[in-house]
PDB file of N, CA and C in Angstrom:
ATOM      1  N   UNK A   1     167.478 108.116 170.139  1.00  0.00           N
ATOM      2  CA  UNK A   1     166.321 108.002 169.292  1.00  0.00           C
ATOM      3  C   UNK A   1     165.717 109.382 169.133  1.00  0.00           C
ATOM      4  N   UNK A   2     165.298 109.983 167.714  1.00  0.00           N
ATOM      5  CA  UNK A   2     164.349 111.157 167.809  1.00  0.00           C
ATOM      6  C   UNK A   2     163.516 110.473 166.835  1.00  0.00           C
ATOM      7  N   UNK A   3     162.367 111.170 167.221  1.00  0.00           N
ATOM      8  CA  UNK A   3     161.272 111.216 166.716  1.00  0.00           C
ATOM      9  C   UNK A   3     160.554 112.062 165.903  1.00  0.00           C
ATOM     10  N   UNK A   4     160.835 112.648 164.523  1.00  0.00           N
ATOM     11  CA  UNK A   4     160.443 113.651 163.662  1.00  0.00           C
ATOM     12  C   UNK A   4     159.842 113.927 162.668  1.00  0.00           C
ATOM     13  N   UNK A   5     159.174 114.805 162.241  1.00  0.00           N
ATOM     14  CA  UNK A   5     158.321 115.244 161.601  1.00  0.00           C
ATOM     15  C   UNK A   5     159.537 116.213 160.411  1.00  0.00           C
ATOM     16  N   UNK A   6     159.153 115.972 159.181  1.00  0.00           N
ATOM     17  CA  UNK A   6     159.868 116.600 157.870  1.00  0.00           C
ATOM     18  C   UNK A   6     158.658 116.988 156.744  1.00  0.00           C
ATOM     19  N   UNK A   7     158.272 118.522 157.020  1.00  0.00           N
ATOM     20  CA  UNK A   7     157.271 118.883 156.501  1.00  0.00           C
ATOM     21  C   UNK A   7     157.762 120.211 155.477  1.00  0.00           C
ATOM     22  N   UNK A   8     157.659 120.167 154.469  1.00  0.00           N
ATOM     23  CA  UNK A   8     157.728 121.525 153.604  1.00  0.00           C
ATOM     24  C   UNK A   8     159.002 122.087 153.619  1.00  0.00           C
ATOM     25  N   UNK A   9     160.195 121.307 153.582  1.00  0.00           N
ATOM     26  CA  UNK A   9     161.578 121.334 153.736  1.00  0.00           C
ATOM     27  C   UNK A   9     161.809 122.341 155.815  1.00  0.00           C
ATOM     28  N   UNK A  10     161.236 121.688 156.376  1.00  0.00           N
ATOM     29  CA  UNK A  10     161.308 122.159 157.799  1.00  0.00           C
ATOM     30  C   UNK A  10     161.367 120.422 158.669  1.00  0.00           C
ATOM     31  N   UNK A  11     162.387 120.515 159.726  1.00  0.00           N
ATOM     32  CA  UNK A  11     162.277 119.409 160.074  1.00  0.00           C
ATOM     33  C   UNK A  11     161.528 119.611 161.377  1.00  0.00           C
ATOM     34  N   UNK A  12     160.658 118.949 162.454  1.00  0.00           N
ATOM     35  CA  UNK A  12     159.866 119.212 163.375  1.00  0.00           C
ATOM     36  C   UNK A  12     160.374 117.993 164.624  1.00  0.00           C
ATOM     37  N   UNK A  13     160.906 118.456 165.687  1.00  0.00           N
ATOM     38  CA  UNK A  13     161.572 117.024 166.136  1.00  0.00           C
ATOM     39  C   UNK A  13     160.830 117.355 167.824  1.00  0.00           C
ATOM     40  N   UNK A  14     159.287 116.712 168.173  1.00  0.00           N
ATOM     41  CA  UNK A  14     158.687 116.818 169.160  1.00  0.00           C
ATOM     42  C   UNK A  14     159.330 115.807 170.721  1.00  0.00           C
ATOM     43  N   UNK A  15     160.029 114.913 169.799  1.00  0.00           N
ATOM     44  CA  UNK A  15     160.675 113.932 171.367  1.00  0.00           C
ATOM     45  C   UNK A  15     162.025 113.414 170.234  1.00  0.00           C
ATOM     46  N   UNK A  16     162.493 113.406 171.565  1.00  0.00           N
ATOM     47  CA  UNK A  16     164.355 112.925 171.587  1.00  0.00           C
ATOM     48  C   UNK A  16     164.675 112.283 172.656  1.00  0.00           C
ATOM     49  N   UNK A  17     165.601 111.125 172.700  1.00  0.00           N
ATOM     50  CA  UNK A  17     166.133 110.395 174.048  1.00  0.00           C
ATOM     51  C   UNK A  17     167.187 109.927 173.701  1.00  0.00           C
ATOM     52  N   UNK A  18     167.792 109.643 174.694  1.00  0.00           N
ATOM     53  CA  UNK A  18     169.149 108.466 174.864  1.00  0.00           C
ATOM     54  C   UNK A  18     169.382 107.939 176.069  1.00  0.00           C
ATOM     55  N   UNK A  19     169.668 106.968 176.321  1.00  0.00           N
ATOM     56  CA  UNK A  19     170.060 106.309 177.756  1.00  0.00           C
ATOM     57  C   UNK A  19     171.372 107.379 178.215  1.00  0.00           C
ATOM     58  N   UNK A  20     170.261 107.790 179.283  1.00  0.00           N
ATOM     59  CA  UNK A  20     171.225 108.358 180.686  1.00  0.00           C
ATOM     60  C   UNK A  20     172.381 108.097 181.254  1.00  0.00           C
ATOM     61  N   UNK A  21     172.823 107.049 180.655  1.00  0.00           N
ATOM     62  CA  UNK A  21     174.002 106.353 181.317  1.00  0.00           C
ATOM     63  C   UNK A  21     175.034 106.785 180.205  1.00  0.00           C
ATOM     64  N   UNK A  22     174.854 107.093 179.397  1.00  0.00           N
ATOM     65  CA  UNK A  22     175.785 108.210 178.070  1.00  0.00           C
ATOM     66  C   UNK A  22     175.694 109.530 177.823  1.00  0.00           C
ATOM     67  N   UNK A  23     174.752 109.832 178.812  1.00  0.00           N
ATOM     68  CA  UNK A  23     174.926 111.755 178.834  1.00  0.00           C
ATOM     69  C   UNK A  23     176.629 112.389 179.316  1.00  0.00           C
ATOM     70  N   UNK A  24     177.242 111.887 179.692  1.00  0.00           N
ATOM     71  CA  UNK A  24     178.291 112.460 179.614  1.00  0.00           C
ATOM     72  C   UNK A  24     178.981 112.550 178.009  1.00  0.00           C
ATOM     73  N   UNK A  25     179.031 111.736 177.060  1.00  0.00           N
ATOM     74  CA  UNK A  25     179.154 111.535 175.773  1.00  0.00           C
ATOM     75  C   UNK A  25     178.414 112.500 174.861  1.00  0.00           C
ATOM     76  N   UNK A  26     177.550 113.525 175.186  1.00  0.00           N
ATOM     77  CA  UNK A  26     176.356 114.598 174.482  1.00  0.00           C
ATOM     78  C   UNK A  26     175.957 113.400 173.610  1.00  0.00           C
ATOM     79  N   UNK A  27     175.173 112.461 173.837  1.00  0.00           N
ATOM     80  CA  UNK A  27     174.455 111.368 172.261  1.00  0.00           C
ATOM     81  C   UNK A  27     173.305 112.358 171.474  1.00  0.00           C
ATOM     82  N   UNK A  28     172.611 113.660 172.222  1.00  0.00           N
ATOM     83  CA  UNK A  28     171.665 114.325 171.933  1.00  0.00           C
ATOM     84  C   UNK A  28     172.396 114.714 171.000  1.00  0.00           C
ATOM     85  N   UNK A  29     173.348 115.706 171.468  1.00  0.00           N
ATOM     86  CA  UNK A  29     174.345 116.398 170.478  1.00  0.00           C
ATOM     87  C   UNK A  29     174.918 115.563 169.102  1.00  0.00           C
ATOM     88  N   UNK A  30     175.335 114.717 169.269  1.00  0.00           N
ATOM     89  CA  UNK A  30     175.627 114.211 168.305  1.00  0.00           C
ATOM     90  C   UNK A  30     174.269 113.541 167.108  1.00  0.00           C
ATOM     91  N   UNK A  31     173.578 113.240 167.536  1.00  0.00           N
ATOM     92  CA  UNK A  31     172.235 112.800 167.248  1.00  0.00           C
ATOM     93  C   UNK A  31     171.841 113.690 165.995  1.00  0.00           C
ATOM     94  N   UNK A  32     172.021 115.072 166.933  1.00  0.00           N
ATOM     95  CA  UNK A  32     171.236 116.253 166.248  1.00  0.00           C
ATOM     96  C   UNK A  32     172.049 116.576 165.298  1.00  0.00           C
ATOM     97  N   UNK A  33     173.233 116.365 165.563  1.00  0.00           N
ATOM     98  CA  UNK A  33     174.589 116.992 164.219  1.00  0.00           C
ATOM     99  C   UNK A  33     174.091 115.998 163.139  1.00  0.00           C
ATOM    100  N   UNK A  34     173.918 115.026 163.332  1.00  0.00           N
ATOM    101  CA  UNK A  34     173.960 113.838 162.067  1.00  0.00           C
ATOM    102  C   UNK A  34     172.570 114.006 161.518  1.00  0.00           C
ATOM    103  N   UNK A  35     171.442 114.602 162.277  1.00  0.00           N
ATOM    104  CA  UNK A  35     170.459 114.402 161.294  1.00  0.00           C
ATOM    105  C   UNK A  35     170.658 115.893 160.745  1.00  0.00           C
ATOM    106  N   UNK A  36     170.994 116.835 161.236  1.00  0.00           N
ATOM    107  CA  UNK A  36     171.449 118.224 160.815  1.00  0.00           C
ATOM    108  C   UNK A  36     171.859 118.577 159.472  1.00  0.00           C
ATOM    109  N   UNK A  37     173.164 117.434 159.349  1.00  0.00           N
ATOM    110  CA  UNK A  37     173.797 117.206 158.125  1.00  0.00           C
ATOM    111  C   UNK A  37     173.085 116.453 157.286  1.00  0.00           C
ATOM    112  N   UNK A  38     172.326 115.441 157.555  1.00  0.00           N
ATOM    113  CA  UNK A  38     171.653 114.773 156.695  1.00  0.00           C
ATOM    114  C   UNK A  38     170.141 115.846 156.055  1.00  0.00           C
ATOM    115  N   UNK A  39     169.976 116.226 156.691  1.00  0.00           N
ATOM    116  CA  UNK A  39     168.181 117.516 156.883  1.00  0.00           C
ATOM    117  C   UNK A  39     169.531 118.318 155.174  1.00  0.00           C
ATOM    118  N   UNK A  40     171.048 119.036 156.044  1.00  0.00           N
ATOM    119  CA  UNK A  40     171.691 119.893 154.818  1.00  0.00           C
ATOM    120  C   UNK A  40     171.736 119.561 153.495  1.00  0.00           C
ATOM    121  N   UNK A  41     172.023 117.885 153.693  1.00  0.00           N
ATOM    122  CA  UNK A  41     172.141 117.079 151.966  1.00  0.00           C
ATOM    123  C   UNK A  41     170.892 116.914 151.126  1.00  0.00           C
ATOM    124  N   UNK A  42     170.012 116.731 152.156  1.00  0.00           N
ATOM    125  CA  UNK A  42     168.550 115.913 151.527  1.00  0.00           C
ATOM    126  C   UNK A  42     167.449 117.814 150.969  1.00  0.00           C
ATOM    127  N   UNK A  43     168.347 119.159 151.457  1.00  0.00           N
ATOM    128  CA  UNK A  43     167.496 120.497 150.877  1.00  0.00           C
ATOM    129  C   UNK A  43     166.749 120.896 152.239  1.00  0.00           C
ATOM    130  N   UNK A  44     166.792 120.343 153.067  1.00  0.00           N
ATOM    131  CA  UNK A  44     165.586 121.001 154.372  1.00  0.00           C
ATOM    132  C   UNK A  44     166.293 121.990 154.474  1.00  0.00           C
ATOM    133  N   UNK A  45     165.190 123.494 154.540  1.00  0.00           N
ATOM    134  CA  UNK A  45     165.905 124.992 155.268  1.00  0.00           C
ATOM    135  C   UNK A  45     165.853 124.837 156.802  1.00  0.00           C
ATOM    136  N   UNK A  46     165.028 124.204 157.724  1.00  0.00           N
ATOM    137  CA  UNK A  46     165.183 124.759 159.175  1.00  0.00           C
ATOM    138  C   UNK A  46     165.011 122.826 159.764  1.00  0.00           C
ATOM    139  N   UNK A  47     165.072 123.374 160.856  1.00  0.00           N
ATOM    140  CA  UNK A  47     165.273 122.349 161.843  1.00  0.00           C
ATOM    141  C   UNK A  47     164.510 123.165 163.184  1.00  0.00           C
ATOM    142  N   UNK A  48     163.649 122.609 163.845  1.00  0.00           N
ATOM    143  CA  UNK A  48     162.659 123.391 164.929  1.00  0.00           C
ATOM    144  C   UNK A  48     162.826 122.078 165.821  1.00  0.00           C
ATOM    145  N   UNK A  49     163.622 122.489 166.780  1.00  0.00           N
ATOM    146  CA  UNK A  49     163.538 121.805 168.334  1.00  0.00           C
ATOM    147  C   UNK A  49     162.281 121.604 168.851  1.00  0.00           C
ATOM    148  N   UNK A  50     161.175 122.692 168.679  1.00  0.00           N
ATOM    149  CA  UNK A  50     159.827 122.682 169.528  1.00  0.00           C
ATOM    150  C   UNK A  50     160.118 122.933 170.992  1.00  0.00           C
ATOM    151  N   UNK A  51     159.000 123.136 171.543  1.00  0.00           N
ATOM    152  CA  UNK A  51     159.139 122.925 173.001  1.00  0.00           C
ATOM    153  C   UNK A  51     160.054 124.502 173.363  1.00  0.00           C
ATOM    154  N   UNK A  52     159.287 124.721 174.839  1.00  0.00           N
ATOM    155  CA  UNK A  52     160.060 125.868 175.630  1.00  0.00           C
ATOM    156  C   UNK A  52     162.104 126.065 175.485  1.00  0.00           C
ATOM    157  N   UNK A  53     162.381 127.022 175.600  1.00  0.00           N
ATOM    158  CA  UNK A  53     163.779 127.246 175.356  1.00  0.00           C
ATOM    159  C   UNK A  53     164.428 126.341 176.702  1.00  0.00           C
ATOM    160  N   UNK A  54     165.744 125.642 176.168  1.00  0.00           N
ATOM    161  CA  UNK A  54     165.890 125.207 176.896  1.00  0.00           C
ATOM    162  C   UNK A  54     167.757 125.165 176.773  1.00  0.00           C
ATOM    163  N   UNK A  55     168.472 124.757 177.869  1.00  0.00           N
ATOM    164  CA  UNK A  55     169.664 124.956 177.271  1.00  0.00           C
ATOM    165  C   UNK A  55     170.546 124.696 176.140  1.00  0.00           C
ATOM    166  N   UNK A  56     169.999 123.301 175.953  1.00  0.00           N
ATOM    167  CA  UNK A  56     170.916 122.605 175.170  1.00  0.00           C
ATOM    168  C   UNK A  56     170.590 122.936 173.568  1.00  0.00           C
ATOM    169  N   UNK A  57     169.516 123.112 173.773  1.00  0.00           N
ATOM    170  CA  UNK A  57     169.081 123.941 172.057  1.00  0.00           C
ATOM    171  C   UNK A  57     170.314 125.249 172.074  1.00  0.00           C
ATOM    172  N   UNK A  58     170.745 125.946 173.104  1.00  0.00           N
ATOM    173  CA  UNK A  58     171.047 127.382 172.525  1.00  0.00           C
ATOM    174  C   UNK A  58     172.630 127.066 171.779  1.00  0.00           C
ATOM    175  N   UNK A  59     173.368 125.576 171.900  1.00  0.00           N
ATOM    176  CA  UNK A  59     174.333 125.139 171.644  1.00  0.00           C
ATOM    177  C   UNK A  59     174.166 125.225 169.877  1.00  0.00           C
ATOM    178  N   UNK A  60     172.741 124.923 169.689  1.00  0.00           N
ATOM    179  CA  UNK A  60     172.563 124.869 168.003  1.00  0.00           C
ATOM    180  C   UNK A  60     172.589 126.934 167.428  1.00  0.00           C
ATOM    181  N   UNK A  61     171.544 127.302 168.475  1.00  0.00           N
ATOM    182  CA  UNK A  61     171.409 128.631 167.651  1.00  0.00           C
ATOM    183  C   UNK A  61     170.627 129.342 169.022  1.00  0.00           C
ATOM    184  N   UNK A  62     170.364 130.849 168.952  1.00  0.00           N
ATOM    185  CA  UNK A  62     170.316 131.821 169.755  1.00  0.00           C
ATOM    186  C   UNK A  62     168.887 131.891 169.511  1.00  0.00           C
ATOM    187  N   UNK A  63     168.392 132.146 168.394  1.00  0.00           N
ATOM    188  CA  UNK A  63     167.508 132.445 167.811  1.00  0.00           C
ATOM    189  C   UNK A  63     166.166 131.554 167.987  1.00  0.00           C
ATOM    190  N   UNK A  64     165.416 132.169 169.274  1.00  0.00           N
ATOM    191  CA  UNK A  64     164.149 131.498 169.972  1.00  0.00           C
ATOM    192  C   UNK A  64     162.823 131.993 169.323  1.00  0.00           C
ATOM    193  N   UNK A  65     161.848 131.320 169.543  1.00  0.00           N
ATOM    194  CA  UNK A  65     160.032 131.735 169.567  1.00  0.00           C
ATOM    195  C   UNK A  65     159.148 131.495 170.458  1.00  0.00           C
ATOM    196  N   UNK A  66     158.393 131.904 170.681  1.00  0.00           N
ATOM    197  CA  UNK A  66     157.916 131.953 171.862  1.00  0.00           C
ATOM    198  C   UNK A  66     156.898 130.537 172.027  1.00  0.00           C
ATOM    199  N   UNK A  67     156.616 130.017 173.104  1.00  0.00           N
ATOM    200  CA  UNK A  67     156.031 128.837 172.874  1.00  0.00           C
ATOM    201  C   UNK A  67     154.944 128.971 173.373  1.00  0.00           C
ATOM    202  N   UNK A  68     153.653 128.187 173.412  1.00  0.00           N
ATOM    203  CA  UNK A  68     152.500 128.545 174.368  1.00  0.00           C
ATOM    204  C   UNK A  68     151.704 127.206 174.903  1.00  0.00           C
ATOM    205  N   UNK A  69     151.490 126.999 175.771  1.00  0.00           N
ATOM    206  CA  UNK A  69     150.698 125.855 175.897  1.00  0.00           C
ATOM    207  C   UNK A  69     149.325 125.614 176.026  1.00  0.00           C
ATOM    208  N   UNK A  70     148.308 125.107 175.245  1.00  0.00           N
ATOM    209  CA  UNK A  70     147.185 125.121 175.308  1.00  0.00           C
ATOM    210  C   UNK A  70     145.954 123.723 175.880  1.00  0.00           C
ATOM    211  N   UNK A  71     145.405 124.158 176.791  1.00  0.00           N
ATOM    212  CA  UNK A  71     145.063 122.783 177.631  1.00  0.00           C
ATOM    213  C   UNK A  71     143.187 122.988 177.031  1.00  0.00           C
ATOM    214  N   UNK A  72     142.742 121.719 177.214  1.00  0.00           N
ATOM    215  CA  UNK A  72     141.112 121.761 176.367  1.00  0.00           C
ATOM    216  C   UNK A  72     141.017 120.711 177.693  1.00  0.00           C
ATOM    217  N   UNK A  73     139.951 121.605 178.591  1.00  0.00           N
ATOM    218  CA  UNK A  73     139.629 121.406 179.938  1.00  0.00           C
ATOM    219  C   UNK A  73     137.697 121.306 179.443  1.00  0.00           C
ATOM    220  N   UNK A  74     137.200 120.332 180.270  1.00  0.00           N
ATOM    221  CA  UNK A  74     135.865 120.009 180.562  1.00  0.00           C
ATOM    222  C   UNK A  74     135.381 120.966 181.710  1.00  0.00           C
ATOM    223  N   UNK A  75     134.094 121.787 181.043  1.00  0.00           N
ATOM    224  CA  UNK A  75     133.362 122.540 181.884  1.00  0.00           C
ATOM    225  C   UNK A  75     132.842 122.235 183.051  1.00  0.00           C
ATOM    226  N   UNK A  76     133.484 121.380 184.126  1.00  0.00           N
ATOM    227  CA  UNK A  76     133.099 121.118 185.575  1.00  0.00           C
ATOM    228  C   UNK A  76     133.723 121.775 186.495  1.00  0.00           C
ATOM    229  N   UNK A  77     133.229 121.521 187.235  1.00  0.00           N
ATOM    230  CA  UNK A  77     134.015 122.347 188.267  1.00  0.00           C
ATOM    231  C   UNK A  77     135.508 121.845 188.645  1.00  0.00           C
ATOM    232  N   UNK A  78     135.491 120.630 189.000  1.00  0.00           N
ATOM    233  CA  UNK A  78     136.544 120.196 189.282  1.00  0.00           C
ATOM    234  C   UNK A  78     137.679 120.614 187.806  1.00  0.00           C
ATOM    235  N   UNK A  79     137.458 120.763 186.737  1.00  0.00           N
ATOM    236  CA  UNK A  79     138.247 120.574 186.055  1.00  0.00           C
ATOM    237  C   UNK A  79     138.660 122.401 185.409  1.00  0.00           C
ATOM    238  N   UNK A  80     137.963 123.057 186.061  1.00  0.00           N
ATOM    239  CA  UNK A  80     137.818 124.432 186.230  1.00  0.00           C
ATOM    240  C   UNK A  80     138.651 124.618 187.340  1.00  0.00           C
ATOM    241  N   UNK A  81     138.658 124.242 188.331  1.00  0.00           N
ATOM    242  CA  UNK A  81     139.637 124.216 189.258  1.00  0.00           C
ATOM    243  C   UNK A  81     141.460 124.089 189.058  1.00  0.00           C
ATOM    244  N   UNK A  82     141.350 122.403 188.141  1.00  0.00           N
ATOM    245  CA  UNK A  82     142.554 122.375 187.774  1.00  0.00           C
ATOM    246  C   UNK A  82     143.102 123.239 186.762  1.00  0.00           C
ATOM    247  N   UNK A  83     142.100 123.867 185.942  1.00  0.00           N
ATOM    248  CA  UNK A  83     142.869 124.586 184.868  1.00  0.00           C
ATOM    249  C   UNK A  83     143.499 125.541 185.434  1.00  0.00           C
ATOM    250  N   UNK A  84     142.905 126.917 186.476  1.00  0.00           N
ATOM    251  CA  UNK A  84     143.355 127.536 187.532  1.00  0.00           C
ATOM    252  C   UNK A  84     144.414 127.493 188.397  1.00  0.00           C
ATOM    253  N   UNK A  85     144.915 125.996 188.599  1.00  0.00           N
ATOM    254  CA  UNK A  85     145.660 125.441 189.130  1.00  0.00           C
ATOM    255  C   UNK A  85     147.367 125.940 188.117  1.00  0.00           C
ATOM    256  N   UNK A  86     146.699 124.728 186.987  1.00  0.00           N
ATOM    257  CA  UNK A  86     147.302 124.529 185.716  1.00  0.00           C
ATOM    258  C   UNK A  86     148.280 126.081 185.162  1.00  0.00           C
ATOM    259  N   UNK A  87     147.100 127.106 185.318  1.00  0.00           N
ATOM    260  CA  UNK A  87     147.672 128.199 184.523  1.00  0.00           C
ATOM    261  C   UNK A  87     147.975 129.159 185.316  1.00  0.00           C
ATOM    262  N   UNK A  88     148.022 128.528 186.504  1.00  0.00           N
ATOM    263  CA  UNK A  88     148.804 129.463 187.719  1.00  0.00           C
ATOM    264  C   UNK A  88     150.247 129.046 188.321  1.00  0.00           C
ATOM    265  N   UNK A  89     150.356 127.596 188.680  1.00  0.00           N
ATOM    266  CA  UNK A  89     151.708 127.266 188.915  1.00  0.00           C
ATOM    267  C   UNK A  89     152.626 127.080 188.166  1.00  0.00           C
ATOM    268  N   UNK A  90     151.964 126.209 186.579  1.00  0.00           N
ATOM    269  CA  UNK A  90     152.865 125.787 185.933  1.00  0.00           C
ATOM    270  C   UNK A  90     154.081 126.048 185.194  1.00  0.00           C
ATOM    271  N   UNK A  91     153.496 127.478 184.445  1.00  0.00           N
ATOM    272  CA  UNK A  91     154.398 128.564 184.058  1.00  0.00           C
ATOM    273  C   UNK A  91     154.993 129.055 185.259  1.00  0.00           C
ATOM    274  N   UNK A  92     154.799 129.268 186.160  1.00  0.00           N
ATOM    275  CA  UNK A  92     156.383 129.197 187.500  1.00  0.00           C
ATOM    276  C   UNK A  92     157.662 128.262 187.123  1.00  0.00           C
ATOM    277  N   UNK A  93     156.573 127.287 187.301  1.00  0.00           N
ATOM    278  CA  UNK A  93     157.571 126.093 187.725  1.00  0.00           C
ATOM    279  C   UNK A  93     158.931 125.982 186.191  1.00  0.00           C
ATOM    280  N   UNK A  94     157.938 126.295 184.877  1.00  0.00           N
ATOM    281  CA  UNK A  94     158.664 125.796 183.651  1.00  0.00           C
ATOM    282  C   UNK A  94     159.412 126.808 183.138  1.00  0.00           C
ATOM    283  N   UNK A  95     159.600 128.421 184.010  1.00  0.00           N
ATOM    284  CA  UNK A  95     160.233 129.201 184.157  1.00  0.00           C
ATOM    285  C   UNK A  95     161.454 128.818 185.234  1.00  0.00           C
ATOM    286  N   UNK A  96     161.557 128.276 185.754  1.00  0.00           N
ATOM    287  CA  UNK A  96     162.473 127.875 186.915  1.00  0.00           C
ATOM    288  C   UNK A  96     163.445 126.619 186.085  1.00  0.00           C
ATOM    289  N   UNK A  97     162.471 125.508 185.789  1.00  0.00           N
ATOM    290  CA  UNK A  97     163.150 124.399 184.913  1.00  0.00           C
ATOM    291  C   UNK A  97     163.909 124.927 183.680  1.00  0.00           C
ATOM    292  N   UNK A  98     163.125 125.524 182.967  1.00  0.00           N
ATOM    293  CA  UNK A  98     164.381 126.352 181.262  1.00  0.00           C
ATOM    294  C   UNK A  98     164.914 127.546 182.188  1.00  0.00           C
ATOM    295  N   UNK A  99     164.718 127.860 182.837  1.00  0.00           N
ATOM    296  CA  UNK A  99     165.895 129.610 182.810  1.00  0.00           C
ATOM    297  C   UNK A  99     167.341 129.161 182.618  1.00  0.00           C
TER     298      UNK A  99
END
């Protein structure tokens, strides 16, 4: 299943899945070829994965942008805390997960 956005001949594809029990089969891969070709027939120029670089995108193309994440945190303390938290570990961690 993907889930996409087709705006101004650009296709925008924020979530994608398939049952786990067919990842040996690439269903992503194939998924993405068929709407690929379909995005080629119907005039769309790009196709945007979204989301941090990750491997299986570099199978389509090399050619990355930089991503950023933006969090809208409540002025308390506690939630001042987590943002701190937020914008200190996370980018570790989502550097470790895509490298």
């Amino acid at each position: 299943m993907e889930l996409g956005l087709l705006l101004n001949g650009r296709y925008y594809s924020p979530k994608a899945t398939y049952d786990e029990e067919f990842a040996k089969y690439s269903p992503g891969h194939l998924l993405t070829r068929f709407i690929v070709a379909d995005l080629a027939q119907s005039g769309a120029a790009r196709y945007d994965f979204l989301g941090p670089r990750a491997r299986h995108k570099y199978v389509w193309t090399e050619q990355t942008r930089n991503h950023a994440h933006r969090y809208i945190i409540r002025p308390t303390l506690r939630w001042r805390m987590a943002h701190s938290i937020l914008s200190t570990f996370a980018p570790r961690i989502r550097r470790l997960k895509y490298a």
